[in-house]
C-alpha atoms as a PDB file:
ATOM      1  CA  UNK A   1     110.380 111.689 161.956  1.00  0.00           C
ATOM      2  CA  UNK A   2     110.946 114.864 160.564  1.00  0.00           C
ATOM      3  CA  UNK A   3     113.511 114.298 158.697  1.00  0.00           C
ATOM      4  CA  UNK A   4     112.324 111.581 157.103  1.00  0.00           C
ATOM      5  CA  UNK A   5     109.045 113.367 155.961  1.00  0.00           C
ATOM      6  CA  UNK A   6     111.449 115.908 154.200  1.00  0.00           C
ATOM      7  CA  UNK A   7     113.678 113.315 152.640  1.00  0.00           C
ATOM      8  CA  UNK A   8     110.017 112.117 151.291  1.00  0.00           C
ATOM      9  CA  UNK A   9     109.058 115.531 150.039  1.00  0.00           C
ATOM     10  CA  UNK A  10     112.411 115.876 148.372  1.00  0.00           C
ATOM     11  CA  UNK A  11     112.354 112.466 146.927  1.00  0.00           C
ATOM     12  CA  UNK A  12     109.065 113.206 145.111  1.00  0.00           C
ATOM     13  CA  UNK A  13     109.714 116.793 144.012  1.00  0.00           C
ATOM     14  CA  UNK A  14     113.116 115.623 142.799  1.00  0.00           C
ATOM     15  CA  UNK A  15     111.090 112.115 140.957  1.00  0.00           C
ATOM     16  CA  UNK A  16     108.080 113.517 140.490  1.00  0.00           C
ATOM     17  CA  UNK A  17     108.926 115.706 137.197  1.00  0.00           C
ATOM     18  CA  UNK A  18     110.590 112.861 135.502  1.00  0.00           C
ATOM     19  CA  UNK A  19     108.274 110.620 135.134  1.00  0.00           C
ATOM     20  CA  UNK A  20     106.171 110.301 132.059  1.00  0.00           C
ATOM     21  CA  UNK A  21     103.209 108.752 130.647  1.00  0.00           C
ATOM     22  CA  UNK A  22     104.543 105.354 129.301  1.00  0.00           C
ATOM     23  CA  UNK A  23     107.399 104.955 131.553  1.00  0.00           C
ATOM     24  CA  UNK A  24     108.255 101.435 133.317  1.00  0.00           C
ATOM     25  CA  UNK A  25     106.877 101.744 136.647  1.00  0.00           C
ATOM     26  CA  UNK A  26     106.477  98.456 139.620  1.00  0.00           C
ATOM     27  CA  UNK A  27     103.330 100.420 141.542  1.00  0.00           C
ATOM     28  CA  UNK A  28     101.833 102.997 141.500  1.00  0.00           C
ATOM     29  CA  UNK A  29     104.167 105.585 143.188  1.00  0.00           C
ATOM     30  CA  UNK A  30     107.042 105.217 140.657  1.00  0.00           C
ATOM     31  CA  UNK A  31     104.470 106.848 138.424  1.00  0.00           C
ATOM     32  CA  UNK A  32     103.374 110.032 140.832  1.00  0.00           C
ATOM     33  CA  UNK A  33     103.721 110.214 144.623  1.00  0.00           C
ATOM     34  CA  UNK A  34     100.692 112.703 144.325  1.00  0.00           C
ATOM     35  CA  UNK A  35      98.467 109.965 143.451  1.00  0.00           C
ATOM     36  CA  UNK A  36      97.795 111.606 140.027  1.00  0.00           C
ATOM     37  CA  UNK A  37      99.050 108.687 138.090  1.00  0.00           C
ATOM     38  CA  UNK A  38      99.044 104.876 138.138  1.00  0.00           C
ATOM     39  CA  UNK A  39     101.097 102.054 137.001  1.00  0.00           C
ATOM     40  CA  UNK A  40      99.617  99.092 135.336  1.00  0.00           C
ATOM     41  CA  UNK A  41     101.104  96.236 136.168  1.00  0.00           C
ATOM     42  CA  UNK A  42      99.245  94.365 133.647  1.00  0.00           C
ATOM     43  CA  UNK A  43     101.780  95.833 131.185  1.00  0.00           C
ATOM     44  CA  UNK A  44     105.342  94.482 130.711  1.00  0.00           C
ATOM     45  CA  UNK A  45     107.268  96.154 132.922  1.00  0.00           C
ATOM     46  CA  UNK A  46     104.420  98.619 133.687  1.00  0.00           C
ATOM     47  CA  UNK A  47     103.247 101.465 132.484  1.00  0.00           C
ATOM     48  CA  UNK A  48     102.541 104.748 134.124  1.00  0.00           C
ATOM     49  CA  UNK A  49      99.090 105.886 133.134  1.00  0.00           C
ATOM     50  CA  UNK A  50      96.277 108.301 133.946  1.00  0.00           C
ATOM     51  CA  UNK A  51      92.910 106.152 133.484  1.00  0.00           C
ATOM     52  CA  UNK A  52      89.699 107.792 132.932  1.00  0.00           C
ATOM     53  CA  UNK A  53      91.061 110.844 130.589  1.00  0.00           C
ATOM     54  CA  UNK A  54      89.231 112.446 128.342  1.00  0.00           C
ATOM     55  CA  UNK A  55      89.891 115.127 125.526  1.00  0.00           C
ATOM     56  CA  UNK A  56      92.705 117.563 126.452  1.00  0.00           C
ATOM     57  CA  UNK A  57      93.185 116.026 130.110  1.00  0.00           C
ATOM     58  CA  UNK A  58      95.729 114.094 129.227  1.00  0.00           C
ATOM     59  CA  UNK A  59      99.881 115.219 129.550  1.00  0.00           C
ATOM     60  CA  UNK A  60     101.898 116.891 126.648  1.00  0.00           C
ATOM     61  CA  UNK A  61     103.990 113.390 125.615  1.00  0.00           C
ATOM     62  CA  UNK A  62     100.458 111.951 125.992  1.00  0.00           C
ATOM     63  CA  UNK A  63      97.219 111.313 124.256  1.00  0.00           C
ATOM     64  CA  UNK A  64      94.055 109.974 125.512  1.00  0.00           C
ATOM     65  CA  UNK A  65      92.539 106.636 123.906  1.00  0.00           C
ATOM     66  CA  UNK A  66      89.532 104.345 124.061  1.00  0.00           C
ATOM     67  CA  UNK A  67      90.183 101.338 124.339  1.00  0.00           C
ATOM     68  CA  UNK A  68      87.617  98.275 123.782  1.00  0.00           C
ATOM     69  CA  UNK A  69      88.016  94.246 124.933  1.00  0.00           C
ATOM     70  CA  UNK A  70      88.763  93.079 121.294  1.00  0.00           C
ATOM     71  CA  UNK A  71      87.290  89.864 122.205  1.00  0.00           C
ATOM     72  CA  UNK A  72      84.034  91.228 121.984  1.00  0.00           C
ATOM     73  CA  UNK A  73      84.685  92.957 118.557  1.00  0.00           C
ATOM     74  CA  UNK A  74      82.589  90.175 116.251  1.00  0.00           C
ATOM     75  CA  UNK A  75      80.084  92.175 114.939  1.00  0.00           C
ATOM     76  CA  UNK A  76      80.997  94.482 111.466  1.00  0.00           C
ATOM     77  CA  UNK A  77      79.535  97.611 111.189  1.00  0.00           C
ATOM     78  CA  UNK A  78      79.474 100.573 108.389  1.00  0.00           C
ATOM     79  CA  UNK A  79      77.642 102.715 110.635  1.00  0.00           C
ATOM     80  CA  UNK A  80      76.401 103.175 114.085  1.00  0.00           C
ATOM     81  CA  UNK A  81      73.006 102.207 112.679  1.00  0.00           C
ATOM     82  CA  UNK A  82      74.459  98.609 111.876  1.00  0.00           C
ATOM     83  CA  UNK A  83      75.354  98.673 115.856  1.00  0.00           C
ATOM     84  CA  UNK A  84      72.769  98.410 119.395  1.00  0.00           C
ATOM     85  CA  UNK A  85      72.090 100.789 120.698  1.00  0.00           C
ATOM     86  CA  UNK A  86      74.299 100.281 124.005  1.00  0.00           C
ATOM     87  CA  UNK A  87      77.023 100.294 120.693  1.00  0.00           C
ATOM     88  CA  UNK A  88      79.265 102.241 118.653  1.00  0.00           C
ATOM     89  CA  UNK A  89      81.253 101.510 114.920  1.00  0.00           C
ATOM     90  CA  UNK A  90      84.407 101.593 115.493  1.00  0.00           C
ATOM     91  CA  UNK A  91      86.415 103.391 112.894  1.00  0.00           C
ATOM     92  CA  UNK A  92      87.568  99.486 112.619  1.00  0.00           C
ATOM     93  CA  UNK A  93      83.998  98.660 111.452  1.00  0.00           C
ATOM     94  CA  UNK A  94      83.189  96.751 114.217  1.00  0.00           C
ATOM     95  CA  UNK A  95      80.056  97.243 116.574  1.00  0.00           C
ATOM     96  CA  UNK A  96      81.674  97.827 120.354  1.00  0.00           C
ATOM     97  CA  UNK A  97      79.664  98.086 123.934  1.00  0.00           C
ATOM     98  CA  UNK A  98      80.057 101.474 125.595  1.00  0.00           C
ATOM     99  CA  UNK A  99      80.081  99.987 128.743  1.00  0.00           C
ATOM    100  CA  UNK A 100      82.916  97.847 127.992  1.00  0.00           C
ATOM    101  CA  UNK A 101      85.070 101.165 127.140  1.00  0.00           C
ATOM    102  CA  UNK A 102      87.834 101.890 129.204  1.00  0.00           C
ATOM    103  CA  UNK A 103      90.289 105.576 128.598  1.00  0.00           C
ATOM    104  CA  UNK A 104      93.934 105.883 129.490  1.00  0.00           C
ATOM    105  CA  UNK A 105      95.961 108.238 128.641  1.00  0.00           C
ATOM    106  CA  UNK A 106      98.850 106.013 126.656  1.00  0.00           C
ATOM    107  CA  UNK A 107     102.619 107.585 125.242  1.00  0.00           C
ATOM    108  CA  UNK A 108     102.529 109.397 121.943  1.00  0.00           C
ATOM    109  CA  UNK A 109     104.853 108.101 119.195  1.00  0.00           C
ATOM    110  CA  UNK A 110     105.037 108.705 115.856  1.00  0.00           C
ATOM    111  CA  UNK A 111     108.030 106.466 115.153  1.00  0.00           C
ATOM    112  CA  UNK A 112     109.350 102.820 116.791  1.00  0.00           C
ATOM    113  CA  UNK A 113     112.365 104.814 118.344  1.00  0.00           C
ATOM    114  CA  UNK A 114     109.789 106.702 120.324  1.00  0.00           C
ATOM    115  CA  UNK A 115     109.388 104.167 122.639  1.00  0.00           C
ATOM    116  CA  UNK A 116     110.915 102.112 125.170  1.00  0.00           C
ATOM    117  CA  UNK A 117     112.151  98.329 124.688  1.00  0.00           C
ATOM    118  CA  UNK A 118     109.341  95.926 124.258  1.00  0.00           C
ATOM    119  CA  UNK A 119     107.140  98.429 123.266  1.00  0.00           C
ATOM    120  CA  UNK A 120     106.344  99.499 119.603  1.00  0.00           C
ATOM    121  CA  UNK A 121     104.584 102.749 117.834  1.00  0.00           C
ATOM    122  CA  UNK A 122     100.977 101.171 117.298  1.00  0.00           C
ATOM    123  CA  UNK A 123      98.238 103.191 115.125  1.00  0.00           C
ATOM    124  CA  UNK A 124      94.385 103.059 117.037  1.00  0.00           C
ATOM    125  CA  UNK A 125      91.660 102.153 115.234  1.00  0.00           C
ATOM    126  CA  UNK A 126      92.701  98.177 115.257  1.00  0.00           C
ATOM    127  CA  UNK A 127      92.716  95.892 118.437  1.00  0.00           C
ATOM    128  CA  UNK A 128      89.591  97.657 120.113  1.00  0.00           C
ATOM    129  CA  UNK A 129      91.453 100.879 120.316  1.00  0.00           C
ATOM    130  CA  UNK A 130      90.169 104.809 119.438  1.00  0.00           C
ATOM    131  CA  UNK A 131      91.558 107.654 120.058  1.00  0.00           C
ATOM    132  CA  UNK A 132      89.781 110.025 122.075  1.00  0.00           C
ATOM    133  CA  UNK A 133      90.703 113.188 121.101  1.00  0.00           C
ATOM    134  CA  UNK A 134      89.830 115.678 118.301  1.00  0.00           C
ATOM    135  CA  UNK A 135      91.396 114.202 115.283  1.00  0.00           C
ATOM    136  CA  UNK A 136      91.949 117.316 113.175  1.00  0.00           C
ATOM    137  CA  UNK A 137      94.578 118.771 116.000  1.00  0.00           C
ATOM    138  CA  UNK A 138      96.444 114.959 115.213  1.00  0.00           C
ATOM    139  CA  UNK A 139      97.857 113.248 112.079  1.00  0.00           C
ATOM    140  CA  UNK A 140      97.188 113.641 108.810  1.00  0.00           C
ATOM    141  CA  UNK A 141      95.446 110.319 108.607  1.00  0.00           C
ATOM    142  CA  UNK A 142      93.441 111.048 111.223  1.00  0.00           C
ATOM    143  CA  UNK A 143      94.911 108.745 113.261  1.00  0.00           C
ATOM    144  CA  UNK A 144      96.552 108.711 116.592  1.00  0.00           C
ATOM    145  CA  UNK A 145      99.893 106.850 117.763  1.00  0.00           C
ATOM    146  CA  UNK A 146     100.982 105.683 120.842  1.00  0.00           C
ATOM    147  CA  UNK A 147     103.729 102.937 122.497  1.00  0.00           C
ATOM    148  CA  UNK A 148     102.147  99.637 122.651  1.00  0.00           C
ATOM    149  CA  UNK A 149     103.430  96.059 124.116  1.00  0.00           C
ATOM    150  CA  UNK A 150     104.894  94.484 121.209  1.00  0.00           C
ATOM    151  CA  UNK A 151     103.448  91.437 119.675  1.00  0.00           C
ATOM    152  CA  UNK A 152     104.138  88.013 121.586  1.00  0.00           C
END
């Protein structure tokens, strides 16, 4: 019993630094044996995650994004006084439901070879997706980017 336990402990020390935001992942432990991270499955071939981030929580390859259900995304907006007041304008311009917002903290890009196969270098700001970070520390078009599913 011992033994195994250490063969655990090594297994995870030796896994556990390799592993990065955006990785391919089948549960949750391929992404962090500590818990810290999870892999959603609802992603082709997974994708290791932190959900819930927020400004400067997220890892270094990382950045933290918003992300809206872009089914609901029918209402233009210039300005959050076109929106409810449950609402925000998306830099989209598009009135979206705070409680419908949901943060992860996704693999930075900045070009298509900067992420894995099946997965592309997608700008936020379209599909129901902001990024959640200060934008002056980011691109110059104020912009984040970060490895996406690629189109169907």
């Amino acid at each position: 019993m011992r033994a195994a336990n250490l063969t655990l402990l090594l297994l995870a020390a030796v896994t556990g630094c390799d592993v990065e935001i955006g990785d391919a992942c089948t549960q949750n432990v391929d992404c962090s044996p500590a818990g810290d991270r999870v892999c959603d499955i609802a992603q082709p071939g997974g994708y290791c995650t932190i959900e819930g981030c927020d400004e400067g929580t997220c890892p270094e390859e990382s950045l933290c994004v918003r992300f809206f259900p872009a089914e609901f995304l029918t209402v233009p907006c210039a300005s959050a006084r076109d929106c409810g007041a449950d609402q925000e304008c998306l830099t989209s311009g598009l009135c979206a439901s705070l409680a419908t917002e949901r943060r992860y903290c996704v693999r930075r890009c900045g070009t298509e070879g900067a992420c894995r196969d099946g997965y592309a270098c997608r700008r936020t700001g379209i599909a129901g997706s902001e990024l959640a970070q200060d934008l002056d520390s980011y691109d110059a078009d104020r912009v984040g980017r970060f490895c996406a599913p690629e189109p169907l």
